[in-house]
N, C-alpha and C. Protein backbone atom coordinates (compact mmCIF):
# COMPACT_ATOMS: atom_id res chain seq x y z
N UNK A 1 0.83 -1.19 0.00
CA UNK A 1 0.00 0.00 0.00
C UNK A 1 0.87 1.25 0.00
N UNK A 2 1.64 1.33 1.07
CA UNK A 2 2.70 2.82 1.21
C UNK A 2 3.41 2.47 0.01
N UNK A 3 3.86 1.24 -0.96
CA UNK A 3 4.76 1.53 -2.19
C UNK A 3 4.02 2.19 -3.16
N UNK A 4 2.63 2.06 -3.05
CA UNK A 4 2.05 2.14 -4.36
C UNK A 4 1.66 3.66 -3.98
N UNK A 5 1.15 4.24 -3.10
CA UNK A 5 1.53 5.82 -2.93
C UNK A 5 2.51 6.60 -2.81
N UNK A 6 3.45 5.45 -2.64
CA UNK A 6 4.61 6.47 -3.20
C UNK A 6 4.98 6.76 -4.86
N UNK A 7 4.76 5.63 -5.05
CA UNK A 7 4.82 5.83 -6.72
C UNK A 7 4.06 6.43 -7.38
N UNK A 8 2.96 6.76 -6.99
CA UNK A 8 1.65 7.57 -7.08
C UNK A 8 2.21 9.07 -6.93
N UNK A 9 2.47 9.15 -5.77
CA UNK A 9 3.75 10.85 -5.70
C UNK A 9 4.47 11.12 -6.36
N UNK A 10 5.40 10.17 -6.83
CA UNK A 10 6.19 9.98 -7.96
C UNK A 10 6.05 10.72 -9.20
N UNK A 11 5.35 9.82 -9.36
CA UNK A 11 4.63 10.30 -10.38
C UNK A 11 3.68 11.52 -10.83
N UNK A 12 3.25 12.22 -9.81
CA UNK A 12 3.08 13.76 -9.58
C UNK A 12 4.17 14.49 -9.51
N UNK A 13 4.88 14.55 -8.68
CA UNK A 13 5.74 14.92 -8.92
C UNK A 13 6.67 15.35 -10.07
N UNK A 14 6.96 14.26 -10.73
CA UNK A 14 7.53 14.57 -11.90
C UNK A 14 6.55 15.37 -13.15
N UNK A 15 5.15 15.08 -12.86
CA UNK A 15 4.54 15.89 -13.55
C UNK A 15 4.10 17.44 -13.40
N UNK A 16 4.48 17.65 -12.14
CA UNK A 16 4.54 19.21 -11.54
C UNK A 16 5.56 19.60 -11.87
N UNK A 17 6.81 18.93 -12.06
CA UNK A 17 7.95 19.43 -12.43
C UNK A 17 7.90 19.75 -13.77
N UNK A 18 7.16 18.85 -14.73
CA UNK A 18 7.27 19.06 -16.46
C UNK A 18 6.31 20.07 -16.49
N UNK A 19 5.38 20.46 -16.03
CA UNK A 19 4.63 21.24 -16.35
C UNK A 19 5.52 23.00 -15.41
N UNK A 20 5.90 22.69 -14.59
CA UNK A 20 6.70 23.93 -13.94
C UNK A 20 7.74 24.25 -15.02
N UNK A 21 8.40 23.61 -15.32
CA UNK A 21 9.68 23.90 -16.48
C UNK A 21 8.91 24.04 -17.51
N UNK A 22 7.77 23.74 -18.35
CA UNK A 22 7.38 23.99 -19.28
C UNK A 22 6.62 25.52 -19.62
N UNK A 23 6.23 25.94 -18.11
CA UNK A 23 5.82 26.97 -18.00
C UNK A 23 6.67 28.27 -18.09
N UNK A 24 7.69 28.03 -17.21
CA UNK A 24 8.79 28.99 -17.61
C UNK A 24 9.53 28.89 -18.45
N UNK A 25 9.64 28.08 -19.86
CA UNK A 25 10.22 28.13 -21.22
C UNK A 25 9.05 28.83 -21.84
N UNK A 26 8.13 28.86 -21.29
CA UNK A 26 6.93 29.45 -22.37
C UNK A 26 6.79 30.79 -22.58
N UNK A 27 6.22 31.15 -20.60
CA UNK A 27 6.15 32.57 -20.63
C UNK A 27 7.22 33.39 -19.82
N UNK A 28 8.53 33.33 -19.15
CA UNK A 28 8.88 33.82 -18.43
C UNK A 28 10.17 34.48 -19.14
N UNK A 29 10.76 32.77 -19.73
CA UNK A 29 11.96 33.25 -20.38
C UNK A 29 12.51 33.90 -21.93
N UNK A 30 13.05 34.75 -21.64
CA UNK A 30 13.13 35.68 -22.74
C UNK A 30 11.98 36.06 -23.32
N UNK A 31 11.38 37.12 -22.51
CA UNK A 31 9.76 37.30 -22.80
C UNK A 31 10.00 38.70 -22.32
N UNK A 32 9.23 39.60 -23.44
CA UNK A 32 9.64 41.29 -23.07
C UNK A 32 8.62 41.65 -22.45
N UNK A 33 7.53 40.88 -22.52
CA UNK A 33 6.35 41.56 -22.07
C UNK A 33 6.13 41.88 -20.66
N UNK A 34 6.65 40.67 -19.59
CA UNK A 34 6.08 40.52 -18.26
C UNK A 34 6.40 42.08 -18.08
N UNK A 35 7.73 42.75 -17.83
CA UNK A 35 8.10 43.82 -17.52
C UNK A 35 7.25 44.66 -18.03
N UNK A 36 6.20 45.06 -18.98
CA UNK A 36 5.75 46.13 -19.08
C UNK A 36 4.55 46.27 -18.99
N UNK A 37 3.68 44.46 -18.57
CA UNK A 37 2.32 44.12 -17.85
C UNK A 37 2.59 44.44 -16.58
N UNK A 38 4.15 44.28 -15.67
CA UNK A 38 3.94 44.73 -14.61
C UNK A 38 3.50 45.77 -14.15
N UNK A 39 4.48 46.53 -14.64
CA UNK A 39 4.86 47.90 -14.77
C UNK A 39 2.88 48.86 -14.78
N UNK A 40 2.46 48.37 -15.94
CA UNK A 40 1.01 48.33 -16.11
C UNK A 40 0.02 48.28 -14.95
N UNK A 41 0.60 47.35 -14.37
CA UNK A 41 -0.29 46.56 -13.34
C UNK A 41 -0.35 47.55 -11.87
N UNK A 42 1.04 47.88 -11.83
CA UNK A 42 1.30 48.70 -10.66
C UNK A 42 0.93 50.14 -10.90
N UNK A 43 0.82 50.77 -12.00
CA UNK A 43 0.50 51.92 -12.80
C UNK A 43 -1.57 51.64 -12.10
N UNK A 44 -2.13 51.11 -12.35
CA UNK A 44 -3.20 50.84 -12.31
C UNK A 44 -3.62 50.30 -10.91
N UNK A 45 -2.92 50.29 -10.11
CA UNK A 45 -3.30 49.86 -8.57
C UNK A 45 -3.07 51.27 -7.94
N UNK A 46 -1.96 52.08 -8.21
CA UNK A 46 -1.34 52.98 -7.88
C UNK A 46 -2.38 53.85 -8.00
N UNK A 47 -2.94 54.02 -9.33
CA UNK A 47 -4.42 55.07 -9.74
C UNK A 47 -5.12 54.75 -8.51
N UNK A 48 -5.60 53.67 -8.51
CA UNK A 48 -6.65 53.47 -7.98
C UNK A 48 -6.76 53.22 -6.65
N UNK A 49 -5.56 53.84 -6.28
CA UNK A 49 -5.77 53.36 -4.37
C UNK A 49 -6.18 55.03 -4.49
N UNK A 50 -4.96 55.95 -5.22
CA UNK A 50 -5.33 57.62 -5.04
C UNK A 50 -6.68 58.03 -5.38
N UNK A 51 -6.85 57.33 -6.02
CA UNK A 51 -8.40 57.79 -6.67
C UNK A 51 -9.83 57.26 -5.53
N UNK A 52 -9.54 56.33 -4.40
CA UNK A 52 -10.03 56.12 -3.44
C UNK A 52 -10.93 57.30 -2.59
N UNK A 53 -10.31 57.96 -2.21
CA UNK A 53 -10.74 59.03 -1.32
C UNK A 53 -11.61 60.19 -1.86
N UNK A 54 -11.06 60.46 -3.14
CA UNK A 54 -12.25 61.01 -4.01
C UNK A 54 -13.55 60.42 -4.55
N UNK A 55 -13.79 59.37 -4.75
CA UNK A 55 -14.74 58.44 -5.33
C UNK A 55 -15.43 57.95 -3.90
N UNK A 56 -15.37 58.36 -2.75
CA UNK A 56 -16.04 57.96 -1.68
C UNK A 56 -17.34 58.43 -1.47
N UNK A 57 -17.28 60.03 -1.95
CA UNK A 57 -18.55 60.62 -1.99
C UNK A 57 -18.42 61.48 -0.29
N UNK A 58 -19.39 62.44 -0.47
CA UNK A 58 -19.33 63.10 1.16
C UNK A 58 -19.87 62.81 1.95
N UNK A 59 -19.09 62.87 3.12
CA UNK A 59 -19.41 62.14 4.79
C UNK A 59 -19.95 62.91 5.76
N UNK A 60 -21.19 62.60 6.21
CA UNK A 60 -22.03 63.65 7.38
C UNK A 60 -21.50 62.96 8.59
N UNK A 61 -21.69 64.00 9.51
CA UNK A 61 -21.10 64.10 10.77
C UNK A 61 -22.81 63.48 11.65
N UNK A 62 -21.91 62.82 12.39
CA UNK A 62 -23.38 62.38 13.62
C UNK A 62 -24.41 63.44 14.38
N UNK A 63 -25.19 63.09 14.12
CA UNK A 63 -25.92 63.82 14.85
C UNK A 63 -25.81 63.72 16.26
N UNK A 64 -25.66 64.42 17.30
CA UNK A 64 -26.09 64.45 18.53
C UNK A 64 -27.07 63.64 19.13
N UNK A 65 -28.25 64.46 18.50
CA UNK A 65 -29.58 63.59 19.38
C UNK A 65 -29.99 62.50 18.76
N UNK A 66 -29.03 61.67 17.60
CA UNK A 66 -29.73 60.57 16.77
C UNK A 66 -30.13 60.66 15.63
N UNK A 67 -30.26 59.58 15.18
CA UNK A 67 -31.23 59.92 13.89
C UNK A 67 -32.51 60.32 13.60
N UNK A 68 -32.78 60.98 13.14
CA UNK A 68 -34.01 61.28 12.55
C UNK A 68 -34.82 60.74 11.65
């Protein structure tokens, strides 16, 4: 039983590995793009955290005696 799950791992294993190496021959290496999707990416988070506080809309102060 424990041989045959191990070979079972095994065998994942090596297929996480072909598919991990296959992934970074595909898109990682020698690839111009990631750098300027990042770049993009952070450009566009950056907007949008500043753009937060304006897009909130205006905030009333509590009333004293409650709501009305």
């Amino acid at each position: 039983m424990y041989r045959r799950l191990q070979g079972s791992l095994f065998g994942l294993e090596r297929l996480l590995t072909a598919l991990g190496s296959g992934f970074v021959d595909t898109f990682l290496r020698d690839n111009k793009m990631i750098p300027v999707l990042l770049a993009l990416l952070v450009l566009f988070i950056f907007c949008w955290v500043m753009a937060a506080p304006f897009s909130a809309g205006p905030t009333r102060a509590a009333s004293p005696t409650g709501p009305r």
